[in-house]
N, C-alpha and C. Protein backbone atom coordinates (compact mmCIF):
# COMPACT_ATOMS: atom_id res chain seq x y z
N UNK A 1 0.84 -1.18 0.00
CA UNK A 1 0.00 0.00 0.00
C UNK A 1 0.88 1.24 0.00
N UNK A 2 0.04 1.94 -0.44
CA UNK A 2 1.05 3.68 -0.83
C UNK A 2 0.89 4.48 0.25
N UNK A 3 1.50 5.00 1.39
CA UNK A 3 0.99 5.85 2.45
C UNK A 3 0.28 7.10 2.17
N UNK A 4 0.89 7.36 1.12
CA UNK A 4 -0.11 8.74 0.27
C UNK A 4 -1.12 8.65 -0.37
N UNK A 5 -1.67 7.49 -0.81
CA UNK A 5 -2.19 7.42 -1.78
C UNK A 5 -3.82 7.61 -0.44
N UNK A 6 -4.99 8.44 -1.42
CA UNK A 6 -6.20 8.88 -0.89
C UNK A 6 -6.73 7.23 -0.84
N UNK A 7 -6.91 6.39 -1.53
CA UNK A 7 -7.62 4.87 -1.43
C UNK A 7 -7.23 4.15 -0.61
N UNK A 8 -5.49 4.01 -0.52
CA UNK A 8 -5.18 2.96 0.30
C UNK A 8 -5.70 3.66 2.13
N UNK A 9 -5.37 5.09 2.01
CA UNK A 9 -5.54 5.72 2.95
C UNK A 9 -7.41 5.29 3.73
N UNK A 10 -7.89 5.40 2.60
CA UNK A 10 -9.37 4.79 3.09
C UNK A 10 -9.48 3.26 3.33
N UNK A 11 -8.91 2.86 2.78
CA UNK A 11 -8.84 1.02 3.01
C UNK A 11 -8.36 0.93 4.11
N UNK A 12 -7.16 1.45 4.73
CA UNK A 12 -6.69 1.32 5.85
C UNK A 12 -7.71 1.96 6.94
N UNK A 13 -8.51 2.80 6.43
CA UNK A 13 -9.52 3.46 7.51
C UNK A 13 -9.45 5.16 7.99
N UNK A 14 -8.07 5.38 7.67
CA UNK A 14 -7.51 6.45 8.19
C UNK A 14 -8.65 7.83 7.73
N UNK A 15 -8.98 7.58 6.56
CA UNK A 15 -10.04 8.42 5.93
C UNK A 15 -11.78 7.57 6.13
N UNK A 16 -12.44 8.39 6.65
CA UNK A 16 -13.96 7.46 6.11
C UNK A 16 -14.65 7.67 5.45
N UNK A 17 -15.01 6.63 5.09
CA UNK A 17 -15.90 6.09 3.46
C UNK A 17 -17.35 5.65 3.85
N UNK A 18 -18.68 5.55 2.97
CA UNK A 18 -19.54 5.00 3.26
C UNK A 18 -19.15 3.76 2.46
N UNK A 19 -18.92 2.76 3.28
CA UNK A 19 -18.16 1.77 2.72
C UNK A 19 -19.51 0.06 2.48
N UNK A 20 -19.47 -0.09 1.04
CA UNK A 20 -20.35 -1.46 0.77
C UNK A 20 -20.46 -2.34 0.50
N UNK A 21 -18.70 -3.10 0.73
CA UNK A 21 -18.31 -3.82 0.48
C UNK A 21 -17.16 -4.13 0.68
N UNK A 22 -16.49 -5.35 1.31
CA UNK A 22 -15.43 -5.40 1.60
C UNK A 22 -14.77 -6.83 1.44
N UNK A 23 -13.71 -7.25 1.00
CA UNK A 23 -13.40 -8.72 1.33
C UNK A 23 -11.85 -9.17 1.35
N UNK A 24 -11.23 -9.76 1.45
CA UNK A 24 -9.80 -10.08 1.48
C UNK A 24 -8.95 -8.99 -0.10
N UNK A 25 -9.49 -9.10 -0.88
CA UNK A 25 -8.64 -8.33 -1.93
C UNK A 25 -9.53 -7.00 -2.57
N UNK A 26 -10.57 -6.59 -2.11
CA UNK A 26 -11.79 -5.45 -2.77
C UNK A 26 -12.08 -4.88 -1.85
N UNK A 27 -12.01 -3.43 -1.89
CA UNK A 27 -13.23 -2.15 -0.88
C UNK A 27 -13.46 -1.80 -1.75
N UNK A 28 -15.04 -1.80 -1.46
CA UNK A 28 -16.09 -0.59 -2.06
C UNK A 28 -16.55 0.05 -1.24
N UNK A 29 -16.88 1.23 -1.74
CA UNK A 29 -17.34 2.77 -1.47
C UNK A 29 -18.14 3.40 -2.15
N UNK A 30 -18.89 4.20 -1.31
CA UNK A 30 -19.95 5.23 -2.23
C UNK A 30 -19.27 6.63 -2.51
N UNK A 31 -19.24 6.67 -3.94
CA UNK A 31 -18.79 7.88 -4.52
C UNK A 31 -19.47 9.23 -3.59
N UNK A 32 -18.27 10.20 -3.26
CA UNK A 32 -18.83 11.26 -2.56
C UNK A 32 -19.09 12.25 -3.21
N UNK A 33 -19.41 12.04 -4.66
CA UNK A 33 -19.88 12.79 -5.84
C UNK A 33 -20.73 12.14 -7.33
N UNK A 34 -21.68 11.22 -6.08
CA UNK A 34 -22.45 10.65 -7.43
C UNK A 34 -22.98 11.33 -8.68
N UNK A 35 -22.96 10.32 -9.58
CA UNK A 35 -22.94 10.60 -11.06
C UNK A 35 -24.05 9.93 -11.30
N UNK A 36 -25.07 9.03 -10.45
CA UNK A 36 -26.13 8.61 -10.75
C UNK A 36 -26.49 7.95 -9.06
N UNK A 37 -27.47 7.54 -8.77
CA UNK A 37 -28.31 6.84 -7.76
C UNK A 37 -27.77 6.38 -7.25
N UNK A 38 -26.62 5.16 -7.69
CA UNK A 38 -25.87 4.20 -7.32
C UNK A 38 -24.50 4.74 -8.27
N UNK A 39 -23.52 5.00 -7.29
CA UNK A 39 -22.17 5.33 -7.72
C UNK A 39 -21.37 4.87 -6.76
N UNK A 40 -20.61 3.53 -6.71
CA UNK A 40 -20.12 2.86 -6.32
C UNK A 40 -18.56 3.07 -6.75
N UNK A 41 -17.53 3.09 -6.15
CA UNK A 41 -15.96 3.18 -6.09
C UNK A 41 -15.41 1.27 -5.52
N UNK A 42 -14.96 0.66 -6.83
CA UNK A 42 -14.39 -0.19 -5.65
C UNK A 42 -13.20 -0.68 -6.76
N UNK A 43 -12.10 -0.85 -5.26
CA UNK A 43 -11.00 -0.78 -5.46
C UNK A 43 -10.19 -1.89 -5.21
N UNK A 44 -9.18 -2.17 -5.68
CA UNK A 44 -8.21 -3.38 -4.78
C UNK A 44 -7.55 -2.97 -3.82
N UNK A 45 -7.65 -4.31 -2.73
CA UNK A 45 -6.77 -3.54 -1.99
C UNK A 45 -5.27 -3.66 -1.63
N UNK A 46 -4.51 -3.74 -3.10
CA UNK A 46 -3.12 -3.59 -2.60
C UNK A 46 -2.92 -2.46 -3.71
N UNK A 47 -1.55 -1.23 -3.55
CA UNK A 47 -1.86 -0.05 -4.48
C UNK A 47 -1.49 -0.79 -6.05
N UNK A 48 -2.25 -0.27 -7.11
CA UNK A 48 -2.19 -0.64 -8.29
C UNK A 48 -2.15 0.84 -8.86
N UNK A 49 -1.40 1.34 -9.63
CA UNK A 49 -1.54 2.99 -10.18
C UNK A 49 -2.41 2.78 -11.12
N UNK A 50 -2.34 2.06 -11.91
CA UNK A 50 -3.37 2.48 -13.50
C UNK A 50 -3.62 1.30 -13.65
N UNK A 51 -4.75 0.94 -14.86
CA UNK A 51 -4.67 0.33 -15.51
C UNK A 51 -3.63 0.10 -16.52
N UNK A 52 -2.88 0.55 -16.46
CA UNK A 52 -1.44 0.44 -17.81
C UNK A 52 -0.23 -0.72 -16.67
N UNK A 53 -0.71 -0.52 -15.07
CA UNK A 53 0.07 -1.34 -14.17
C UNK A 53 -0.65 -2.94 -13.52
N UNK A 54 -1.16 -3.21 -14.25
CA UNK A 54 -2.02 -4.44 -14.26
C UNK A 54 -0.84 -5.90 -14.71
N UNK A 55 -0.51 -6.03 -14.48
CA UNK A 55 0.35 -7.53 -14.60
C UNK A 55 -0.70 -8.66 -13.91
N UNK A 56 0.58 -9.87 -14.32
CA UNK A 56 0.60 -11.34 -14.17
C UNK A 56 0.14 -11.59 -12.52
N UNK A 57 1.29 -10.29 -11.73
CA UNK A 57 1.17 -10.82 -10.36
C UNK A 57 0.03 -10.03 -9.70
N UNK A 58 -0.41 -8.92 -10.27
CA UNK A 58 -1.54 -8.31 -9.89
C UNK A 58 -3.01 -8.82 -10.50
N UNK A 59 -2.75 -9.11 -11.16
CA UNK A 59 -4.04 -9.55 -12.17
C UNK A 59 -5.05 -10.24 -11.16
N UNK A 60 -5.28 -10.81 -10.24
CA UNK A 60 -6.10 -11.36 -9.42
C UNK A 60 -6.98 -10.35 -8.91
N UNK A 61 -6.31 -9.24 -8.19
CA UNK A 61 -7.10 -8.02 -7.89
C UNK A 61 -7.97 -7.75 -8.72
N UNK A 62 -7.62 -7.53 -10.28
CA UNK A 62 -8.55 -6.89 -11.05
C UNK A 62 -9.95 -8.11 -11.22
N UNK A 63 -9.35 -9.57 -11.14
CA UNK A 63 -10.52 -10.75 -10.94
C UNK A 63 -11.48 -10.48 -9.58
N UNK A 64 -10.83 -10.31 -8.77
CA UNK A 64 -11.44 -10.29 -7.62
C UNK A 64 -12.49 -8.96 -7.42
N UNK A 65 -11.81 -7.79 -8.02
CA UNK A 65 -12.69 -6.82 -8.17
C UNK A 65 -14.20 -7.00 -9.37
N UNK A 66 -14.03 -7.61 -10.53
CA UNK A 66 -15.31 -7.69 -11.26
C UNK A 66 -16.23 -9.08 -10.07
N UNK A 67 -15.62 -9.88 -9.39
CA UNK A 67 -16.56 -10.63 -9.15
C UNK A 67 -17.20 -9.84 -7.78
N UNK A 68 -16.58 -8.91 -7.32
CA UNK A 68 -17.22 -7.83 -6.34
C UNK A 68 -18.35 -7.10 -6.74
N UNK A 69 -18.10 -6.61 -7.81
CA UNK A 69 -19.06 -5.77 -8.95
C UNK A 69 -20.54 -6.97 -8.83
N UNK A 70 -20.59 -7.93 -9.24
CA UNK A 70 -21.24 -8.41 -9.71
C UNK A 70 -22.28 -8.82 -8.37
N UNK A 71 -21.55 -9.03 -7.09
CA UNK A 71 -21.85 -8.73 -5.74
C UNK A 71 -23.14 -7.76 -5.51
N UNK A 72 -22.20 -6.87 -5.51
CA UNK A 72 -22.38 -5.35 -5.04
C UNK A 72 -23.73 -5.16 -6.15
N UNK A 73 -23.65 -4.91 -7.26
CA UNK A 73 -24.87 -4.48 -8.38
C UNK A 73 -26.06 -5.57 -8.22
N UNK A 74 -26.30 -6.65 -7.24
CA UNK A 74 -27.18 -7.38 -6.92
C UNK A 74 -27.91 -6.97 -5.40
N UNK A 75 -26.83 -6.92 -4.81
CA UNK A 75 -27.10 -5.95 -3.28
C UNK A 75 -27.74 -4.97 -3.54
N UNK A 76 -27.66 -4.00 -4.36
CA UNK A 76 -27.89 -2.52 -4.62
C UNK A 76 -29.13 -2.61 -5.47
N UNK A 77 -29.65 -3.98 -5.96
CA UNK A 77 -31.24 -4.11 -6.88
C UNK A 77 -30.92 -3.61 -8.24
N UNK A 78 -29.79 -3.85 -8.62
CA UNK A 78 -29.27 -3.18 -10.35
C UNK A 78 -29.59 -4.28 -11.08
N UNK A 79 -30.57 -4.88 -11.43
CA UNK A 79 -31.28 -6.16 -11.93
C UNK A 79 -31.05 -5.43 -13.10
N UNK A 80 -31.26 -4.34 -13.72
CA UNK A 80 -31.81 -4.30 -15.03
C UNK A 80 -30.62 -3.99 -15.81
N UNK A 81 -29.29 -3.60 -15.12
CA UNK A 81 -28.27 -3.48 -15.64
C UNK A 81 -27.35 -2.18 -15.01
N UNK A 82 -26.42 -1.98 -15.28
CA UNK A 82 -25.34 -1.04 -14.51
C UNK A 82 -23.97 -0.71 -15.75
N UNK A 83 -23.62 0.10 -15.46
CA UNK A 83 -22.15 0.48 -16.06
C UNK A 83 -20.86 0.46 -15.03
N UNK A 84 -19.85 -0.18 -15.45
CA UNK A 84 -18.71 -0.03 -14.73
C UNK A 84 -17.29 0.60 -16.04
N UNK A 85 -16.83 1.59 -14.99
CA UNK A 85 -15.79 2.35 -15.76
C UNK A 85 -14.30 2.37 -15.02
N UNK A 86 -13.25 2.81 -16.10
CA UNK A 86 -12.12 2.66 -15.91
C UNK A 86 -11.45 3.58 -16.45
N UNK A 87 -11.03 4.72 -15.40
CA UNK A 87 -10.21 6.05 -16.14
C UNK A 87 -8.53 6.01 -15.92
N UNK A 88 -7.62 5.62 -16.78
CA UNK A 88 -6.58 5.22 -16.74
C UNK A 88 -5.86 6.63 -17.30
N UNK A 89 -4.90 7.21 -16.39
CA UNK A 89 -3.89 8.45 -16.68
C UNK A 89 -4.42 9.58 -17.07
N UNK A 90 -3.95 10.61 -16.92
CA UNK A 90 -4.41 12.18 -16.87
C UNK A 90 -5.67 12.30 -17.69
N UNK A 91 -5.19 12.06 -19.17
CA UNK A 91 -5.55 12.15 -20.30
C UNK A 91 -7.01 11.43 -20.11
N UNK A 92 -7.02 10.09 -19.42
CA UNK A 92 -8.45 9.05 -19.30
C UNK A 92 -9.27 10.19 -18.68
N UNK A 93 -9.06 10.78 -17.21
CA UNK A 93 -9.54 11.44 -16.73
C UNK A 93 -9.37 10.96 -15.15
N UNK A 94 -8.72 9.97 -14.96
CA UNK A 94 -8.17 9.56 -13.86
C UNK A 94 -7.42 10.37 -12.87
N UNK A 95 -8.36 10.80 -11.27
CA UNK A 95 -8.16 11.61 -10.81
C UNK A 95 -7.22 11.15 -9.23
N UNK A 96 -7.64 9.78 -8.96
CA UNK A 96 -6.84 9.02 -8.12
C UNK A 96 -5.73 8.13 -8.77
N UNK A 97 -4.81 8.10 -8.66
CA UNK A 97 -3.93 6.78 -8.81
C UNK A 97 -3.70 5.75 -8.19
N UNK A 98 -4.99 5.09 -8.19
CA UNK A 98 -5.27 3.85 -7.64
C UNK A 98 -6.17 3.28 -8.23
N UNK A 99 -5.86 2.19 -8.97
CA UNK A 99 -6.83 1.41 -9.84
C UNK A 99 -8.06 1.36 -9.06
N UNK A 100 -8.87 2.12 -9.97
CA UNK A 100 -10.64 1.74 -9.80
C UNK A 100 -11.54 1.47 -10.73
N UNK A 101 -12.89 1.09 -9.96
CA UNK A 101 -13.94 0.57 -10.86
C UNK A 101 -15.37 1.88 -10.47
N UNK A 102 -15.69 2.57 -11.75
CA UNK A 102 -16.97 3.15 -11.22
C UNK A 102 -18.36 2.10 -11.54
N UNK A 103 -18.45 1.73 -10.57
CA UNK A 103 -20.20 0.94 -10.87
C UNK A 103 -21.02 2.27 -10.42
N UNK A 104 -22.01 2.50 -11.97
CA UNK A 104 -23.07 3.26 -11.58
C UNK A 104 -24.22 2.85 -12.39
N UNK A 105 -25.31 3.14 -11.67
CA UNK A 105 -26.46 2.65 -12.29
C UNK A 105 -27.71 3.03 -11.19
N UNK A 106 -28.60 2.63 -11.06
CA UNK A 106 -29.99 2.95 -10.77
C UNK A 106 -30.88 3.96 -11.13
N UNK A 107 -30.99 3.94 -12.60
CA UNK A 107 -30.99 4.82 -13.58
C UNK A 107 -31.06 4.60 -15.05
N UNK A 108 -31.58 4.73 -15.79
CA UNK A 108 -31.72 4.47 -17.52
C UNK A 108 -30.41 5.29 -17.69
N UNK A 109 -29.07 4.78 -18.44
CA UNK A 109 -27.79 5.56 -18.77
C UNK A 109 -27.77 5.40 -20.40
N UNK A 110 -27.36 6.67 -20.51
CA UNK A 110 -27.55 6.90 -21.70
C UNK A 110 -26.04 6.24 -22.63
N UNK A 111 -26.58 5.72 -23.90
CA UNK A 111 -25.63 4.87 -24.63
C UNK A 111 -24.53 5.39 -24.79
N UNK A 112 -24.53 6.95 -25.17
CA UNK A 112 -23.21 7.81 -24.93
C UNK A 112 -22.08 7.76 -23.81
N UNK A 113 -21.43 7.51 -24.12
CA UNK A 113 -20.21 7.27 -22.91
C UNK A 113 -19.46 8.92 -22.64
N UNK A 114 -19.31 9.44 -23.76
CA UNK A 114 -18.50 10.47 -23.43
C UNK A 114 -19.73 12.01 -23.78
């Protein structure tokens, strides 16, 4: 874990989260700037910077995180469907450097992404 980093800082607790999920390798969190009904943050929890830092030996995290998703968007009544996003480096729009997942949904989302 990164001592600086704002995520690990919440995983560890030091910061609080409305937190909805948790398990040996995933925290989730409720976005403190939802973008829809259900705006869900969930993260791995060992530091990962980007998606461009995803390897062989990390790669489990990113497993462990979609089968969280799939968790979490059943908990939350997202039966009819949900979006999950991935903003990788400045340019993505990636504002933490700590690999995340936005699950959002409870809401008709429009096909437009950008």
């Amino acid at each position: 874990m990164d001592q600086n980093c704002l995520f690990c800082r919440i995983i560890r607790g030091e910061i609080p989260s409305a937190k909805v999920y948790e398990d040996e390798y995933v925290f989730a969190f409720r976005d403190i700037n939802p973008q829809a009904p259900v705006h869900i943050l969930v993260v791995p929890k060992t530091h990962i910077p980007c998606a461009d830092a995803v390897d062989a030996e990390n790669s489990v995290y990113v497993a462990k995180c979609f089968e969280a998703i799939a968790k979490i968007a059943e908990a939350e009544g997202l039966s009819n469907g949900y979006r999950v996003v991935n903003n990788c480096g400045e340019d993505g729009g990636q504002s933490v450097m700590h690999l995340h997942f936005h699950l959002i949904g409870g809401v008709k989302l429009s096909e437009k992404v950008v």
